[in-house]
PDB file of N, CA and C in Angstrom:
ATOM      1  N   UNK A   1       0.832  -1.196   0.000  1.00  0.00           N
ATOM      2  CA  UNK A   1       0.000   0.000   0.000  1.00  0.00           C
ATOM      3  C   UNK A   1       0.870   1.250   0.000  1.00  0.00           C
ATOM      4  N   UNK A   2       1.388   1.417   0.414  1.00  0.00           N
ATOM      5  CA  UNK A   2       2.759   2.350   0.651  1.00  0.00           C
ATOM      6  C   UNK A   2       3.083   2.943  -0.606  1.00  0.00           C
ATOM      7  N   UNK A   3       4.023   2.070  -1.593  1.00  0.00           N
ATOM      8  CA  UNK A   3       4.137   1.941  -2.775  1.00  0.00           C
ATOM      9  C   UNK A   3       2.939   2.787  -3.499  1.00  0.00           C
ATOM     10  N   UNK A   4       2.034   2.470  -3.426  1.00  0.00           N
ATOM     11  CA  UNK A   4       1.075   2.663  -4.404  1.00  0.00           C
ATOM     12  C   UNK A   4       0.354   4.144  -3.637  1.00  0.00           C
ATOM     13  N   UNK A   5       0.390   4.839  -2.724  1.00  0.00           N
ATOM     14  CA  UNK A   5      -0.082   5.899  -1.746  1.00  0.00           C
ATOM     15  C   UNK A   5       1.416   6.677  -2.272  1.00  0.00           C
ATOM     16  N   UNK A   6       2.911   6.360  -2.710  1.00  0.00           N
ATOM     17  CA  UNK A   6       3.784   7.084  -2.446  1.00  0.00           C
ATOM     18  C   UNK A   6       4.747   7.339  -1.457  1.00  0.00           C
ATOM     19  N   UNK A   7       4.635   6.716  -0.531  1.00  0.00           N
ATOM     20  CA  UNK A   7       5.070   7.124   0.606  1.00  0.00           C
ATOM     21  C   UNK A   7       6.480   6.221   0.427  1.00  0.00           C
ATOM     22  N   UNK A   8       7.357   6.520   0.625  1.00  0.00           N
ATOM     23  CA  UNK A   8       8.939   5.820   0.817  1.00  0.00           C
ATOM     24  C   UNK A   8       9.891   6.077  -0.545  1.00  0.00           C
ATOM     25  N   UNK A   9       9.136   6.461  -1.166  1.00  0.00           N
ATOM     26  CA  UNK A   9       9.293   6.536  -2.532  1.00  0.00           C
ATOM     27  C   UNK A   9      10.534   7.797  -2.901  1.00  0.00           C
ATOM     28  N   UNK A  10      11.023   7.354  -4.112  1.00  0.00           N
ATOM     29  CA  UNK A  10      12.313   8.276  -3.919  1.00  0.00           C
ATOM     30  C   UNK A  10      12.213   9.444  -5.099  1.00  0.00           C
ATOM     31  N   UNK A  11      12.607  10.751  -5.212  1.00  0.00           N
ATOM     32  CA  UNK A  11      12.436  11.530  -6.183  1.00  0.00           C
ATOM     33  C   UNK A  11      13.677  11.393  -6.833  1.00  0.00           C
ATOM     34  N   UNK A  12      13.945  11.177  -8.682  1.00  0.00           N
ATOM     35  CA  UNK A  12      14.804  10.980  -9.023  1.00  0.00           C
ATOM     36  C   UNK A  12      14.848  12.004 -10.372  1.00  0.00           C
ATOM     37  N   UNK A  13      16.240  11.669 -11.219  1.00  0.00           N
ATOM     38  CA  UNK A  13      15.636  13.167 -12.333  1.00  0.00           C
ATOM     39  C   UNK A  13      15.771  12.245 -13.752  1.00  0.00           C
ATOM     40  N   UNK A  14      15.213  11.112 -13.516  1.00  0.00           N
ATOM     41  CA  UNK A  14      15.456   9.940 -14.644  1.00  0.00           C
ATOM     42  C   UNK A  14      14.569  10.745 -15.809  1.00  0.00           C
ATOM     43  N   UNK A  15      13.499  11.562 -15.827  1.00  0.00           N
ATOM     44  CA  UNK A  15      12.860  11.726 -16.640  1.00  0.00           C
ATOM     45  C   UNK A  15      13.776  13.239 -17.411  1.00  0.00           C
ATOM     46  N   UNK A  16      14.128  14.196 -16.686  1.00  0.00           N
ATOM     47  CA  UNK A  16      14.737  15.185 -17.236  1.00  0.00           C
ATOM     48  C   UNK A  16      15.990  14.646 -17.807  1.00  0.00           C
ATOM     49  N   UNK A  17      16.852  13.633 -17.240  1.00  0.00           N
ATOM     50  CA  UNK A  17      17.932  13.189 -17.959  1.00  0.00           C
ATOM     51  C   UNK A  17      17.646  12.085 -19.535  1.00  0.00           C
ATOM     52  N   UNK A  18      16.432  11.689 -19.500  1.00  0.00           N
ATOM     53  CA  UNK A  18      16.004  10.869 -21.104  1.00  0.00           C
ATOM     54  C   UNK A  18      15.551  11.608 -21.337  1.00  0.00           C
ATOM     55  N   UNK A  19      14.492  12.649 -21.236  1.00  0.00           N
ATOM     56  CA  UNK A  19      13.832  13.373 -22.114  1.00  0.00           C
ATOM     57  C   UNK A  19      14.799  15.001 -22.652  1.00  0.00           C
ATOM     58  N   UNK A  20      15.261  15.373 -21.387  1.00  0.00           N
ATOM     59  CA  UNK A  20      16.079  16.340 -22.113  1.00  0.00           C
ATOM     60  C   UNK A  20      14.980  17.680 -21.506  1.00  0.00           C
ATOM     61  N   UNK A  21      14.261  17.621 -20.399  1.00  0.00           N
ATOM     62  CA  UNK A  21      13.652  18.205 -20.016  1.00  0.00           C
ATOM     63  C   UNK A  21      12.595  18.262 -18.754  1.00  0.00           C
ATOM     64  N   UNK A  22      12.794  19.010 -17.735  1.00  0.00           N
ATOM     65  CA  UNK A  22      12.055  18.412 -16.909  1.00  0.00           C
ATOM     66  C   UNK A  22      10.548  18.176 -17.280  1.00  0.00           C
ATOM     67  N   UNK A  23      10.104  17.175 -16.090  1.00  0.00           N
ATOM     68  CA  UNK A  23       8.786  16.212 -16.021  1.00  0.00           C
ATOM     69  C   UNK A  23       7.434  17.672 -16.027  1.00  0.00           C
ATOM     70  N   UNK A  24       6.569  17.197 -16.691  1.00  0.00           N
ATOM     71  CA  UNK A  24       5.078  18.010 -16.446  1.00  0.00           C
ATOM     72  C   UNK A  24       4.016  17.182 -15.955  1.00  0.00           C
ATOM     73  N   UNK A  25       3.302  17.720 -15.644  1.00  0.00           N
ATOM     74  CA  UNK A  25       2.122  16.984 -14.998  1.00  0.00           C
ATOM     75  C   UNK A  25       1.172  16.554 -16.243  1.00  0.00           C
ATOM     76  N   UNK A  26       0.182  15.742 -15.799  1.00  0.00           N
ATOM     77  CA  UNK A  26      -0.562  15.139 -16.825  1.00  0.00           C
ATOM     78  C   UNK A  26      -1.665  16.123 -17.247  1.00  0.00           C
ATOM     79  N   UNK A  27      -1.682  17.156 -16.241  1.00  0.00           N
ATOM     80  CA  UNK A  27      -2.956  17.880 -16.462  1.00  0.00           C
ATOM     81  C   UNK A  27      -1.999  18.705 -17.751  1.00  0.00           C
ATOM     82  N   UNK A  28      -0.728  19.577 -17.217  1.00  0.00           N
ATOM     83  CA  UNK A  28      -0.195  20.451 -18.274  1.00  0.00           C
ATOM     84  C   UNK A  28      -0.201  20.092 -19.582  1.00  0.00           C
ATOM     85  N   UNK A  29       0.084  18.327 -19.646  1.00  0.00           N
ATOM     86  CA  UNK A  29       0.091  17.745 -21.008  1.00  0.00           C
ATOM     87  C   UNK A  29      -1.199  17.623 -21.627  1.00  0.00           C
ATOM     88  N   UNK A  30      -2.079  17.603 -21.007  1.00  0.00           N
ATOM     89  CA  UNK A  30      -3.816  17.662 -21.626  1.00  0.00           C
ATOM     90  C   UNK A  30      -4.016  18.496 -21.766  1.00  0.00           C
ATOM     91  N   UNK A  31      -3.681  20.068 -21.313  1.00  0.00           N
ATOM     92  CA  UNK A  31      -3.740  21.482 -21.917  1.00  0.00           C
ATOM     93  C   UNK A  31      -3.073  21.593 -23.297  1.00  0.00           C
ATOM     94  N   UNK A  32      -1.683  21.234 -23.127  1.00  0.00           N
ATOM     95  CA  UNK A  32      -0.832  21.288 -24.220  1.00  0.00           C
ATOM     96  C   UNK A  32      -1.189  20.742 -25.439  1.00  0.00           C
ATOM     97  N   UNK A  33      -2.078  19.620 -25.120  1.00  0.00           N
ATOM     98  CA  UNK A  33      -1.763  18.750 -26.140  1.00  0.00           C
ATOM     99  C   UNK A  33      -3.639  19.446 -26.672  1.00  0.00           C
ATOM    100  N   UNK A  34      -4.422  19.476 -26.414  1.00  0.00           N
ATOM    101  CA  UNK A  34      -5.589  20.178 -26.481  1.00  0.00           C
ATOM    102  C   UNK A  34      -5.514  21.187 -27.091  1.00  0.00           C
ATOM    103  N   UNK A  35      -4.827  22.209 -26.532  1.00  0.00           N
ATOM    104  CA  UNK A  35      -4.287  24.058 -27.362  1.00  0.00           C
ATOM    105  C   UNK A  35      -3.792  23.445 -28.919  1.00  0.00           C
ATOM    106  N   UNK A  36      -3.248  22.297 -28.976  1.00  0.00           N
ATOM    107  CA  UNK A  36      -2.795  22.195 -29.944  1.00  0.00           C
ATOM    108  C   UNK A  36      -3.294  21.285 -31.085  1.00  0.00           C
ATOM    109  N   UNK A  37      -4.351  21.209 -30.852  1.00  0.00           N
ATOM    110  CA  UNK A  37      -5.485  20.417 -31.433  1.00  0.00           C
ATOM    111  C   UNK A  37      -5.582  19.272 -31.721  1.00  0.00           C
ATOM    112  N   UNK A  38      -4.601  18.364 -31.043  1.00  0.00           N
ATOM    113  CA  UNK A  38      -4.735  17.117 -30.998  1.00  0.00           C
ATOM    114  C   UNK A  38      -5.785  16.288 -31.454  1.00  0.00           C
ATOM    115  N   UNK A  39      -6.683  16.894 -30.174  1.00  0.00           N
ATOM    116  CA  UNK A  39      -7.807  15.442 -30.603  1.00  0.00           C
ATOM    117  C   UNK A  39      -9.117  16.173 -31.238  1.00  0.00           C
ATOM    118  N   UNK A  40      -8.839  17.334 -31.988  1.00  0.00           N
ATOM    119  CA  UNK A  40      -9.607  18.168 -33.355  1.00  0.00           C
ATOM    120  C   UNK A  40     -10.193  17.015 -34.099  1.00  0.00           C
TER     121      UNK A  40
END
């Protein structure tokens, strides 16, 4: 349960070091991707 609540869990920068940019939230990416007419 822990695991899955977050709790022990470690912050790492695996995503800014493969992507080449830091992490966004899912909401920012459903704006982004919306403004940009994705699913038009």
């Amino acid at each position: 349960m822990d695991v899955r609540e977050g709790r022990g869990g470690e912050v790492s920068d695996g995503v800014e070091r493969a992507l080449g940019r830091p992490p966004r939230s899912f909401e920012t990416y459903v704006a982004e991707a919306a403004a940009a007419g994705c699913w038009s």
